[in-house]
PDB file of N, CA and C in Angstrom:
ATOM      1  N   UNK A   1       9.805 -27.746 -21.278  1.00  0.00           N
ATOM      2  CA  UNK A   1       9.216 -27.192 -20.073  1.00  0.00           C
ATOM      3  C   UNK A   1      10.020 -27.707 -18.883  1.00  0.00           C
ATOM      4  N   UNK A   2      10.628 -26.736 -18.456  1.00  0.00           N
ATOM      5  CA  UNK A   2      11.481 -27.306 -17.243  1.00  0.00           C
ATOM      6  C   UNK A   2      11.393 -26.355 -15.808  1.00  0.00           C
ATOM      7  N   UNK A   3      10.119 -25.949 -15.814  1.00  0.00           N
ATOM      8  CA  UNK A   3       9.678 -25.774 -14.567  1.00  0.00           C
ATOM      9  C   UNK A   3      10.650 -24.801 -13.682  1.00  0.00           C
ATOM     10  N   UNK A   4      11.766 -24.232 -13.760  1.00  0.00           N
ATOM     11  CA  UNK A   4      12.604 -23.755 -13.510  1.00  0.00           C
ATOM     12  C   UNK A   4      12.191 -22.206 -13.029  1.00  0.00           C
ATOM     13  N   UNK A   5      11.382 -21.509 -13.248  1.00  0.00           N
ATOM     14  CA  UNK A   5      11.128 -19.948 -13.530  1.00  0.00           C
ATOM     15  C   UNK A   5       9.578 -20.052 -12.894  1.00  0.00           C
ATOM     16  N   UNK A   6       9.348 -19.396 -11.739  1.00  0.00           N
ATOM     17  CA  UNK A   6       7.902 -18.791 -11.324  1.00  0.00           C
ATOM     18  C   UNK A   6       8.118 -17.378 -10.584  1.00  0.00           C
ATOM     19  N   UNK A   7       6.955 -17.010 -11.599  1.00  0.00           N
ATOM     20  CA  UNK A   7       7.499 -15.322 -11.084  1.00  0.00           C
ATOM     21  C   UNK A   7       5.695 -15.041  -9.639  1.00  0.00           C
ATOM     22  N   UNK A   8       6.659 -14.383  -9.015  1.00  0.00           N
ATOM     23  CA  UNK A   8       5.694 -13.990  -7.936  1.00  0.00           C
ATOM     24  C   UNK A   8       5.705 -12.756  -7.763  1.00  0.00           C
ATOM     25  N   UNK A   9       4.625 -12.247  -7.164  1.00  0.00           N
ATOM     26  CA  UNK A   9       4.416 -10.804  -6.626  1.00  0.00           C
ATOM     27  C   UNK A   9       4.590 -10.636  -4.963  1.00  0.00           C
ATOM     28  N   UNK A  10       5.244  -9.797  -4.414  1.00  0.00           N
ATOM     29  CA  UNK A  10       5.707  -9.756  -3.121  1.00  0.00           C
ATOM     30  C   UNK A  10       4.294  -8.873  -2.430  1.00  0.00           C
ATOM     31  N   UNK A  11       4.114  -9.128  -1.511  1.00  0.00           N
ATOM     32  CA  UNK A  11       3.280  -7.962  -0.483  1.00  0.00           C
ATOM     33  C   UNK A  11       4.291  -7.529   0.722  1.00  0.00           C
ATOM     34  N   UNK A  12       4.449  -6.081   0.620  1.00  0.00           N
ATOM     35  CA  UNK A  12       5.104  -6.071   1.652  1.00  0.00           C
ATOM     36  C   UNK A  12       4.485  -5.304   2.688  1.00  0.00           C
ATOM     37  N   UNK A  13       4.883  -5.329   4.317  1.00  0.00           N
ATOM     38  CA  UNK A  13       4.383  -4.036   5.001  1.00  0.00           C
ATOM     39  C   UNK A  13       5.712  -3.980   5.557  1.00  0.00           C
ATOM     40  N   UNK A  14       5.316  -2.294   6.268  1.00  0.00           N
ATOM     41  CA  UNK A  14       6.049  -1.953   7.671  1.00  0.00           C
ATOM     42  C   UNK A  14       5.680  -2.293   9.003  1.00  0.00           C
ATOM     43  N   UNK A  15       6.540  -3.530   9.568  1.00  0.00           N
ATOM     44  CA  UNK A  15       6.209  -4.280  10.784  1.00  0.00           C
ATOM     45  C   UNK A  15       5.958  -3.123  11.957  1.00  0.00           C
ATOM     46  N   UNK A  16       6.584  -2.360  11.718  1.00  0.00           N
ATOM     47  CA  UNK A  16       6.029  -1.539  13.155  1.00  0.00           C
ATOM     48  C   UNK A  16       4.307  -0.713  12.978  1.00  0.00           C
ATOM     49  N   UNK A  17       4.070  -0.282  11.521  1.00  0.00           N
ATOM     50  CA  UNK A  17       3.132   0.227  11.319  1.00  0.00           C
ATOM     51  C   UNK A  17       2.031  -0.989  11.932  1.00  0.00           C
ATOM     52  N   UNK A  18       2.354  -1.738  10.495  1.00  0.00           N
ATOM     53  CA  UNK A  18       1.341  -3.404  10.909  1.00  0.00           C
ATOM     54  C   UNK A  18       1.326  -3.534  12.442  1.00  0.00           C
ATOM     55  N   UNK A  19       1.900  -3.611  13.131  1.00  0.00           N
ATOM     56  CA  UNK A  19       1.697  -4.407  14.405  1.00  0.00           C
ATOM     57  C   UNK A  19       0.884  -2.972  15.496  1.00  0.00           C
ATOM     58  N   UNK A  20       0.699  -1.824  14.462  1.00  0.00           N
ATOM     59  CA  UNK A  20       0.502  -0.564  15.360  1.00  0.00           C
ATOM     60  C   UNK A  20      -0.883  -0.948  14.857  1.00  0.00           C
ATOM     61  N   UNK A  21      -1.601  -1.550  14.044  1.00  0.00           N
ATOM     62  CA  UNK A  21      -2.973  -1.214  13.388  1.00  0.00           C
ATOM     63  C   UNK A  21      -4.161  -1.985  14.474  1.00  0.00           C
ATOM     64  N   UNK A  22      -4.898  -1.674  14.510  1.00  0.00           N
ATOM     65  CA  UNK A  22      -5.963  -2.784  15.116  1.00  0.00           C
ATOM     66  C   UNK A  22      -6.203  -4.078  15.001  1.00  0.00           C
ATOM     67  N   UNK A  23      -6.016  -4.682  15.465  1.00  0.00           N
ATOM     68  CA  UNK A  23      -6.171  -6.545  15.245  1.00  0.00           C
ATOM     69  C   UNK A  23      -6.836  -6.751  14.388  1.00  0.00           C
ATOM     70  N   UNK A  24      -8.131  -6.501  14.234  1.00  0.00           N
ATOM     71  CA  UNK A  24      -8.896  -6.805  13.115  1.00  0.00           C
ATOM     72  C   UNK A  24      -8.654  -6.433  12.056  1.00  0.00           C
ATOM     73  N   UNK A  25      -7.799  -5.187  11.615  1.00  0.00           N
ATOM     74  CA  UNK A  25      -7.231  -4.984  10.244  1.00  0.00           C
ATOM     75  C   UNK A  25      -6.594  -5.838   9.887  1.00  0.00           C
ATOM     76  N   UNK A  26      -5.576  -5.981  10.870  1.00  0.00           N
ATOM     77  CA  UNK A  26      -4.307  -7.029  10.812  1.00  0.00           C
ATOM     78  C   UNK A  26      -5.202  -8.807  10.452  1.00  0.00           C
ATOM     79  N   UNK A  27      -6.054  -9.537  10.619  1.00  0.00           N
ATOM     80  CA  UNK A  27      -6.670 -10.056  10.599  1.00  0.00           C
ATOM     81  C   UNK A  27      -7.320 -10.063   9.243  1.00  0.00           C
ATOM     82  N   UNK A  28      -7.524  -8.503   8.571  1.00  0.00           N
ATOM     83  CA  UNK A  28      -8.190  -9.073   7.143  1.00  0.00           C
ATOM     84  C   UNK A  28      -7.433  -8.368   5.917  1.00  0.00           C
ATOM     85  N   UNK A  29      -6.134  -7.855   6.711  1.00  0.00           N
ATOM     86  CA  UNK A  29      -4.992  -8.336   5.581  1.00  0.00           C
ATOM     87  C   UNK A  29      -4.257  -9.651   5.607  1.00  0.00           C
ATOM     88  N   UNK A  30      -4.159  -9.791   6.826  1.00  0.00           N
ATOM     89  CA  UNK A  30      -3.664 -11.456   6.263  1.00  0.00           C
ATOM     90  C   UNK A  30      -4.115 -12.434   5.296  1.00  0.00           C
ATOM     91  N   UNK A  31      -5.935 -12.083   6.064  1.00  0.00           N
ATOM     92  CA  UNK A  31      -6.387 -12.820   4.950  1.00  0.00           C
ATOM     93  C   UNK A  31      -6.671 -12.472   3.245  1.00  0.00           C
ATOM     94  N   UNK A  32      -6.501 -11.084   3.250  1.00  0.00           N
ATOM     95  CA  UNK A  32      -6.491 -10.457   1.754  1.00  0.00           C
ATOM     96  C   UNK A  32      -5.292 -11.230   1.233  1.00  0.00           C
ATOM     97  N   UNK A  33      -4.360 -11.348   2.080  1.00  0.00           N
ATOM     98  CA  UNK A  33      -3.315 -11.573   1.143  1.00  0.00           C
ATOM     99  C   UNK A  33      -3.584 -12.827   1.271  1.00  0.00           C
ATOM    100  N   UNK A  34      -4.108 -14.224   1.937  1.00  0.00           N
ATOM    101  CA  UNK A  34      -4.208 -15.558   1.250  1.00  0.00           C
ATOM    102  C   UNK A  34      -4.889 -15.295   0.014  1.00  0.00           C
ATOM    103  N   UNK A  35      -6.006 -14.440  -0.415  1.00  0.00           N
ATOM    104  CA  UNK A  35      -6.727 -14.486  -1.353  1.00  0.00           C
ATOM    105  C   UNK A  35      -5.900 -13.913  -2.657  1.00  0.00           C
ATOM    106  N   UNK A  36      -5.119 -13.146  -2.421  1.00  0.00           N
ATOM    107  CA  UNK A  36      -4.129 -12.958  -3.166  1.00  0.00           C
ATOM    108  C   UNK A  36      -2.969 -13.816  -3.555  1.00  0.00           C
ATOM    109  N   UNK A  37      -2.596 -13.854  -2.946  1.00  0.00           N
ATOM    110  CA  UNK A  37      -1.513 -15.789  -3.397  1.00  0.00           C
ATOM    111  C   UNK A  37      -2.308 -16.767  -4.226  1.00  0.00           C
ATOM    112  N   UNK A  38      -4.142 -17.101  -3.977  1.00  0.00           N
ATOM    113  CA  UNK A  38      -4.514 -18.077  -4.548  1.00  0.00           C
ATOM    114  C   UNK A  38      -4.695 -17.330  -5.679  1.00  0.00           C
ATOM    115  N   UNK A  39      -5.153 -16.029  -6.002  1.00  0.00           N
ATOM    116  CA  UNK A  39      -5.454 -15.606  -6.964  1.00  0.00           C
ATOM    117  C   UNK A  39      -3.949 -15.303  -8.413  1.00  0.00           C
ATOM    118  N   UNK A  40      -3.271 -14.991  -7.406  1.00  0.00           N
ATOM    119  CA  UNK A  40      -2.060 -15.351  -8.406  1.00  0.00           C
ATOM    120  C   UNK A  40      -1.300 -16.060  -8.628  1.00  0.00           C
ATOM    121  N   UNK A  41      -1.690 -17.782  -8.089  1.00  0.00           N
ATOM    122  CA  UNK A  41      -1.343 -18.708  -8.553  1.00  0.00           C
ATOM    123  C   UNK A  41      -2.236 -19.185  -9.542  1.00  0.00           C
ATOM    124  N   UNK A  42      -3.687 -18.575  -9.461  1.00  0.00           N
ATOM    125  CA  UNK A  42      -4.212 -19.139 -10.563  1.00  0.00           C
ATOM    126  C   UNK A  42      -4.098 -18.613 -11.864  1.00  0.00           C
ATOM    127  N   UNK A  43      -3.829 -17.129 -11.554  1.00  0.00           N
ATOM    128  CA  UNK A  43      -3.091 -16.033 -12.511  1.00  0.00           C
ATOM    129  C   UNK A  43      -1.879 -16.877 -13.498  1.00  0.00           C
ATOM    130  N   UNK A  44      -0.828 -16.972 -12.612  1.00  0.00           N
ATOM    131  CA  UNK A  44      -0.041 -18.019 -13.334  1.00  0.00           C
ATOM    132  C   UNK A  44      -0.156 -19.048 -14.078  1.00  0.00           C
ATOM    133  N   UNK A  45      -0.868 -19.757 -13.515  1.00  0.00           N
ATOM    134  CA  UNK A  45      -1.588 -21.214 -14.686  1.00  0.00           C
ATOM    135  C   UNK A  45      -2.006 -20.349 -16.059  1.00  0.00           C
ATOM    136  N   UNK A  46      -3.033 -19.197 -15.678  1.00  0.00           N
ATOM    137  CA  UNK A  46      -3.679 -18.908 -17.112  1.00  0.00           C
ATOM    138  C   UNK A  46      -2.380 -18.225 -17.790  1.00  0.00           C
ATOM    139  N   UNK A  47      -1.625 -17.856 -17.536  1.00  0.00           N
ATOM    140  CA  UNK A  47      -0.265 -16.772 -17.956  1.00  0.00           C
ATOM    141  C   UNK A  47       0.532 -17.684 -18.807  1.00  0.00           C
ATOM    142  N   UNK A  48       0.700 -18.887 -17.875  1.00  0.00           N
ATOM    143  CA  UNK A  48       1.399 -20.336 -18.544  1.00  0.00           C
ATOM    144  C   UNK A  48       0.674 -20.938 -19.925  1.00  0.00           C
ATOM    145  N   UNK A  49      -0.770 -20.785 -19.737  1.00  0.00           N
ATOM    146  CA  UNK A  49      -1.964 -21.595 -20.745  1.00  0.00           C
ATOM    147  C   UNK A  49      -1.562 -20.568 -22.042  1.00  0.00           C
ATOM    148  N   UNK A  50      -2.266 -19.514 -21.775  1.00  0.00           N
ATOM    149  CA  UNK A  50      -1.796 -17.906 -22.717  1.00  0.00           C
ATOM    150  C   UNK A  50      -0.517 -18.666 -23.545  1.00  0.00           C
ATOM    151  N   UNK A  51       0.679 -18.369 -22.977  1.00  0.00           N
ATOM    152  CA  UNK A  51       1.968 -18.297 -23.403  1.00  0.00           C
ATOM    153  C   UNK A  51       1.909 -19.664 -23.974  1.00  0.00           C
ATOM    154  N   UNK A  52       1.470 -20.527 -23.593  1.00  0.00           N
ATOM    155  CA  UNK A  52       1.629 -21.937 -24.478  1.00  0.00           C
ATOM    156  C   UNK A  52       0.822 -21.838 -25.636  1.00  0.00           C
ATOM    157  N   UNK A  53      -0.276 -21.226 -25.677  1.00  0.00           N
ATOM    158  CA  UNK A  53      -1.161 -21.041 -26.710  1.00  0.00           C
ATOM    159  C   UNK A  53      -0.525 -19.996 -27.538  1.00  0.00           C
ATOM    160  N   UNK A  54      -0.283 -19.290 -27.565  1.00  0.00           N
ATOM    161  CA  UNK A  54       0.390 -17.898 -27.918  1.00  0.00           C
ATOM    162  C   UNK A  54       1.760 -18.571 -29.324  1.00  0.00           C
ATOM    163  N   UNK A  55       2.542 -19.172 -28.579  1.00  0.00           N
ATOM    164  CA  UNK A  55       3.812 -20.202 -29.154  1.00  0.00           C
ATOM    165  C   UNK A  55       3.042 -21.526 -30.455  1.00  0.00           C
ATOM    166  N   UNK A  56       2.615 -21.790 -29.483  1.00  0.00           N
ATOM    167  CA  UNK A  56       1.935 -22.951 -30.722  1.00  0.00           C
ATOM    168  C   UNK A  56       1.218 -22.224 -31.889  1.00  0.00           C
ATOM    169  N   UNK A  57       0.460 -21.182 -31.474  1.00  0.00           N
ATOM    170  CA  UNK A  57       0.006 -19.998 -32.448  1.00  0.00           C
ATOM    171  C   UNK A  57       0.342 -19.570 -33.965  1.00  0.00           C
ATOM    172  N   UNK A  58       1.900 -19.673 -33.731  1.00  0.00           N
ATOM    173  CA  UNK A  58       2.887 -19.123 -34.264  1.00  0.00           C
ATOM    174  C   UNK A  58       3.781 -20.130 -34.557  1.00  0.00           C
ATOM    175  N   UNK A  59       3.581 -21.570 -34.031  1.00  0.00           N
ATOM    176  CA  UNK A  59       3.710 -23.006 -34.796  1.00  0.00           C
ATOM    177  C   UNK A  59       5.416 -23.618 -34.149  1.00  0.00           C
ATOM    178  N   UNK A  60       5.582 -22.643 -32.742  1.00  0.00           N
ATOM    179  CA  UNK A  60       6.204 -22.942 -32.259  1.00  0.00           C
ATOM    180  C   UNK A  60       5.844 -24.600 -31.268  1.00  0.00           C
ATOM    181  N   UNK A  61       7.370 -25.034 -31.113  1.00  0.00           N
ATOM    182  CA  UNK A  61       7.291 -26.186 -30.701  1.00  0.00           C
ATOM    183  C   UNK A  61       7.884 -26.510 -28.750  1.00  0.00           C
ATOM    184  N   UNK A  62       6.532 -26.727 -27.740  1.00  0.00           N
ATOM    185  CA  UNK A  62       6.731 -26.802 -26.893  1.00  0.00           C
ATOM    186  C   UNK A  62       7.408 -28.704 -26.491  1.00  0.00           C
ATOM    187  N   UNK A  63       8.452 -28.467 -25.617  1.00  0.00           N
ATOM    188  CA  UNK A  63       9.311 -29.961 -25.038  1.00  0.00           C
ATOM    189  C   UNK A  63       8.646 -30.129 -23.836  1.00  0.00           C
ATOM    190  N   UNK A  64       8.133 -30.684 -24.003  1.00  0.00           N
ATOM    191  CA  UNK A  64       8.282 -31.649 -22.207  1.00  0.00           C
ATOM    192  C   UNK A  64       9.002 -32.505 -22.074  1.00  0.00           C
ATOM    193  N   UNK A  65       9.420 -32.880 -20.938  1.00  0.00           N
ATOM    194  CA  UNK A  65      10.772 -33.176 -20.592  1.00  0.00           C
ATOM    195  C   UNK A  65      10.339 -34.213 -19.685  1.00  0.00           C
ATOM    196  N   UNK A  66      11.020 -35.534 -20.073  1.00  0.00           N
ATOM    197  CA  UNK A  66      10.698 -36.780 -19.384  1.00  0.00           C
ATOM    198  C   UNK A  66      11.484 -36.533 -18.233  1.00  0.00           C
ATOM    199  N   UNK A  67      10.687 -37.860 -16.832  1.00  0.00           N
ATOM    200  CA  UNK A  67      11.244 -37.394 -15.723  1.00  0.00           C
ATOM    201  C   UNK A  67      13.198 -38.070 -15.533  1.00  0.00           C
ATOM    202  N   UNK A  68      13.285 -38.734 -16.933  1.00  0.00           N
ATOM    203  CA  UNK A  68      14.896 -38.544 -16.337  1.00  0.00           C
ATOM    204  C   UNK A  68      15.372 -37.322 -16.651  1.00  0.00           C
ATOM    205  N   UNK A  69      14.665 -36.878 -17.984  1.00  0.00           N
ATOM    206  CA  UNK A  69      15.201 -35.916 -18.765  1.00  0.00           C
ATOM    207  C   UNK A  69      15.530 -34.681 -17.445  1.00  0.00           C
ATOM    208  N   UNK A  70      14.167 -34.136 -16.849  1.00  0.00           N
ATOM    209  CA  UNK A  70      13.663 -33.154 -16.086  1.00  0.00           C
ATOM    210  C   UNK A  70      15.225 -33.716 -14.947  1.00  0.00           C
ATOM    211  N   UNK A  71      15.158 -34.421 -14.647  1.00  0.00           N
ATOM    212  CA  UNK A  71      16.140 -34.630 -13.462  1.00  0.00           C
ATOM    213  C   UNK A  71      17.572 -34.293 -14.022  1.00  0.00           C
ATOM    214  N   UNK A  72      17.993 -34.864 -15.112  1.00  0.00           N
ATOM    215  CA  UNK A  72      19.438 -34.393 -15.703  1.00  0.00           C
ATOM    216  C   UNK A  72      19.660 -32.527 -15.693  1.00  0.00           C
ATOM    217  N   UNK A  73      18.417 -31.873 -16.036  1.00  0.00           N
ATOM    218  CA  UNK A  73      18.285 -30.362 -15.814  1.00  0.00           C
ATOM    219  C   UNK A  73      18.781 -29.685 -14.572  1.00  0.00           C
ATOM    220  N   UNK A  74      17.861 -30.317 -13.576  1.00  0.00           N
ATOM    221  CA  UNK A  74      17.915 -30.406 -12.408  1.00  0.00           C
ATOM    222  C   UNK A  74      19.630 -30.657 -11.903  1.00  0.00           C
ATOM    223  N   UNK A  75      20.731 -31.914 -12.328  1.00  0.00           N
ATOM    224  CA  UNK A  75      22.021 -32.461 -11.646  1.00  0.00           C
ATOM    225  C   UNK A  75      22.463 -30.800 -12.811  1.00  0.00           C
ATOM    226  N   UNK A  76      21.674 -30.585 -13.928  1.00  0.00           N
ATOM    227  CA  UNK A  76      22.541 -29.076 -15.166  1.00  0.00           C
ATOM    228  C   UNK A  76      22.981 -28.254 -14.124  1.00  0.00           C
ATOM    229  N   UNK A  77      21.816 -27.839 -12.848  1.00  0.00           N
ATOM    230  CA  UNK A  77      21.490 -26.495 -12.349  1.00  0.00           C
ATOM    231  C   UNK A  77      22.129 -26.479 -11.659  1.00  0.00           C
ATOM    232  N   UNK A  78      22.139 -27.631 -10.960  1.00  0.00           N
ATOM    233  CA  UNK A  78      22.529 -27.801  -9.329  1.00  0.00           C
ATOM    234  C   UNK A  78      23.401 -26.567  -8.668  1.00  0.00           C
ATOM    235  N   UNK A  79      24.685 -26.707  -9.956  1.00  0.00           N
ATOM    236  CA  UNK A  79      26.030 -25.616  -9.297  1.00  0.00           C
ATOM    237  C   UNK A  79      25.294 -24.293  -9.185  1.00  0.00           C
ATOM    238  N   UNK A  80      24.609 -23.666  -9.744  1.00  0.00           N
ATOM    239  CA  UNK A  80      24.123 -22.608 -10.011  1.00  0.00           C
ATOM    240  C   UNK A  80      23.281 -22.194  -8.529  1.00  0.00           C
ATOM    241  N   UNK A  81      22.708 -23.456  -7.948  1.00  0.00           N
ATOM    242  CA  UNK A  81      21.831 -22.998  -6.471  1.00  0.00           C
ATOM    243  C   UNK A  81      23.461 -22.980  -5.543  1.00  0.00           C
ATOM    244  N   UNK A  82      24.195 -23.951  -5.703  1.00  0.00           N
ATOM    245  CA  UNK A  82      25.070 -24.177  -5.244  1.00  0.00           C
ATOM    246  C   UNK A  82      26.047 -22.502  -5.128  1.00  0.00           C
ATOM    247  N   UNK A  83      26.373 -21.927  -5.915  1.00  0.00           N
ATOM    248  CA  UNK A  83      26.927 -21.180  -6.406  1.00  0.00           C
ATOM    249  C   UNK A  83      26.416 -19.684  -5.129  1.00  0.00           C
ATOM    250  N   UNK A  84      25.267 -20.066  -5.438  1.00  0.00           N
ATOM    251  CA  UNK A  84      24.017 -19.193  -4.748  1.00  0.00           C
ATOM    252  C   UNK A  84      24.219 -18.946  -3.072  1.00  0.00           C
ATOM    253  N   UNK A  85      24.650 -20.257  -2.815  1.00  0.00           N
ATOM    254  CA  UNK A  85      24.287 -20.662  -0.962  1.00  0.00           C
ATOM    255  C   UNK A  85      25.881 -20.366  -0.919  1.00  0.00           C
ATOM    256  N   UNK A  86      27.121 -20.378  -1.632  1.00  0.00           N
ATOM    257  CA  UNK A  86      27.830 -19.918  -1.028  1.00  0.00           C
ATOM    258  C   UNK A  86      28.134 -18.173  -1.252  1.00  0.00           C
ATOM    259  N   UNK A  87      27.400 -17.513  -2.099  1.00  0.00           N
ATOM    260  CA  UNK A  87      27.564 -16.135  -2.166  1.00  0.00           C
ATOM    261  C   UNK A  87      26.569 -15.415  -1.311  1.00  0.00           C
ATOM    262  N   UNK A  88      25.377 -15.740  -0.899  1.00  0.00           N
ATOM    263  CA  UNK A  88      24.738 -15.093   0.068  1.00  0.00           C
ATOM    264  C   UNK A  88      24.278 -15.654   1.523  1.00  0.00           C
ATOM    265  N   UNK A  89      23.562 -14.861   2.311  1.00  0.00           N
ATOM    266  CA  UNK A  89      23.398 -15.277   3.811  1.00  0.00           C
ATOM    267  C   UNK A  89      22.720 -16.131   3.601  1.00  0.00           C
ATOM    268  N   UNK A  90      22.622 -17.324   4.579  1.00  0.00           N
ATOM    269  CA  UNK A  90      21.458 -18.298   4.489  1.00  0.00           C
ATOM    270  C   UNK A  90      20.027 -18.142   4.896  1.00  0.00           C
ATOM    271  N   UNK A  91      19.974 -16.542   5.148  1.00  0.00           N
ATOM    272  CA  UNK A  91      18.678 -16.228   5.952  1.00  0.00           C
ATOM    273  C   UNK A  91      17.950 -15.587   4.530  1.00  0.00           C
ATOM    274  N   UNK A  92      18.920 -15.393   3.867  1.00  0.00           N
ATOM    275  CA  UNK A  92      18.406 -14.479   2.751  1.00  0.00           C
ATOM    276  C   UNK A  92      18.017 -15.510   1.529  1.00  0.00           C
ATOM    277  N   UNK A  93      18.454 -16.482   1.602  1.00  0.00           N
ATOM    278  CA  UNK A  93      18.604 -17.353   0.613  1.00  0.00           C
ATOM    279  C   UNK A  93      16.773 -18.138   0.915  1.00  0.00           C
ATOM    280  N   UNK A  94      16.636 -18.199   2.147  1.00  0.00           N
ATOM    281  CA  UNK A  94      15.613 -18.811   2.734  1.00  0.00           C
ATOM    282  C   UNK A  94      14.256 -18.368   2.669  1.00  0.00           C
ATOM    283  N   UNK A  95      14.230 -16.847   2.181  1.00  0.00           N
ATOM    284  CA  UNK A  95      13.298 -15.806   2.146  1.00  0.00           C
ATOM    285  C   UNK A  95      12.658 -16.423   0.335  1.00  0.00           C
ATOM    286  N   UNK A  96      13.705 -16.463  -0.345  1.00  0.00           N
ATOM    287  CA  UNK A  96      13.211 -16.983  -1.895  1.00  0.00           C
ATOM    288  C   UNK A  96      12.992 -18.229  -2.354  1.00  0.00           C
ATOM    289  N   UNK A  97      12.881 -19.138  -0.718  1.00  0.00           N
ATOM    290  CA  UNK A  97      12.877 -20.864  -1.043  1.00  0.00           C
ATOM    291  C   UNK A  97      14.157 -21.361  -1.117  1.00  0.00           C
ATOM    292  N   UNK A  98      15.426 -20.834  -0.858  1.00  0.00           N
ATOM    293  CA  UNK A  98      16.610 -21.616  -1.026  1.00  0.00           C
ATOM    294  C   UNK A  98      16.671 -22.426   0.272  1.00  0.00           C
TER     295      UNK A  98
END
């Protein structure tokens, strides 16, 4: 388990529409969408639980990875983010957590 991979769902709008709507809409989509982020982070945990259960099922064998271990992964990847920040904009990179 090396923590590496979380998949998310995007919400998107059109800023000119959005900013054309009534405040109070604008106001309880924002908040739809906090309720949505918590809801699909908790989505994820059970997706993670599933898939771990699912593997062991079938007598597969899950690693956890001690924290030097997890960190040596981490110095594995590095070039790869690295790789990343010099092929795209830094504004763009910033949008996915880089």
């Amino acid at each position: 388990m090396t923590n590496q991979h979380y998949q998310n769902r995007q919400v998107f709008v059109h800023r000119t529409s959005f900013d054309a709507w009534p405040k109070a809409l604008q106001e309880e989509m924002r908040a739809a969408v906090k309720d949505a982020i918590i809801f699909q982070r908790e989505l994820h945990l059970k997706e993670d639980d599933d898939a771990m259960a699912a593997i062991r099922g079938e007598r597969g064998e899950i690693v956890a990875l001690s924290a030097q271990e997890h960190e040596a992964f981490v110095r594995a990847v590095t070039p790869i983010y690295d790789e990343a920040r010099r092929q795209y904009p830094r504004d763009l990179l910033r949008l996915v957590g880089l």
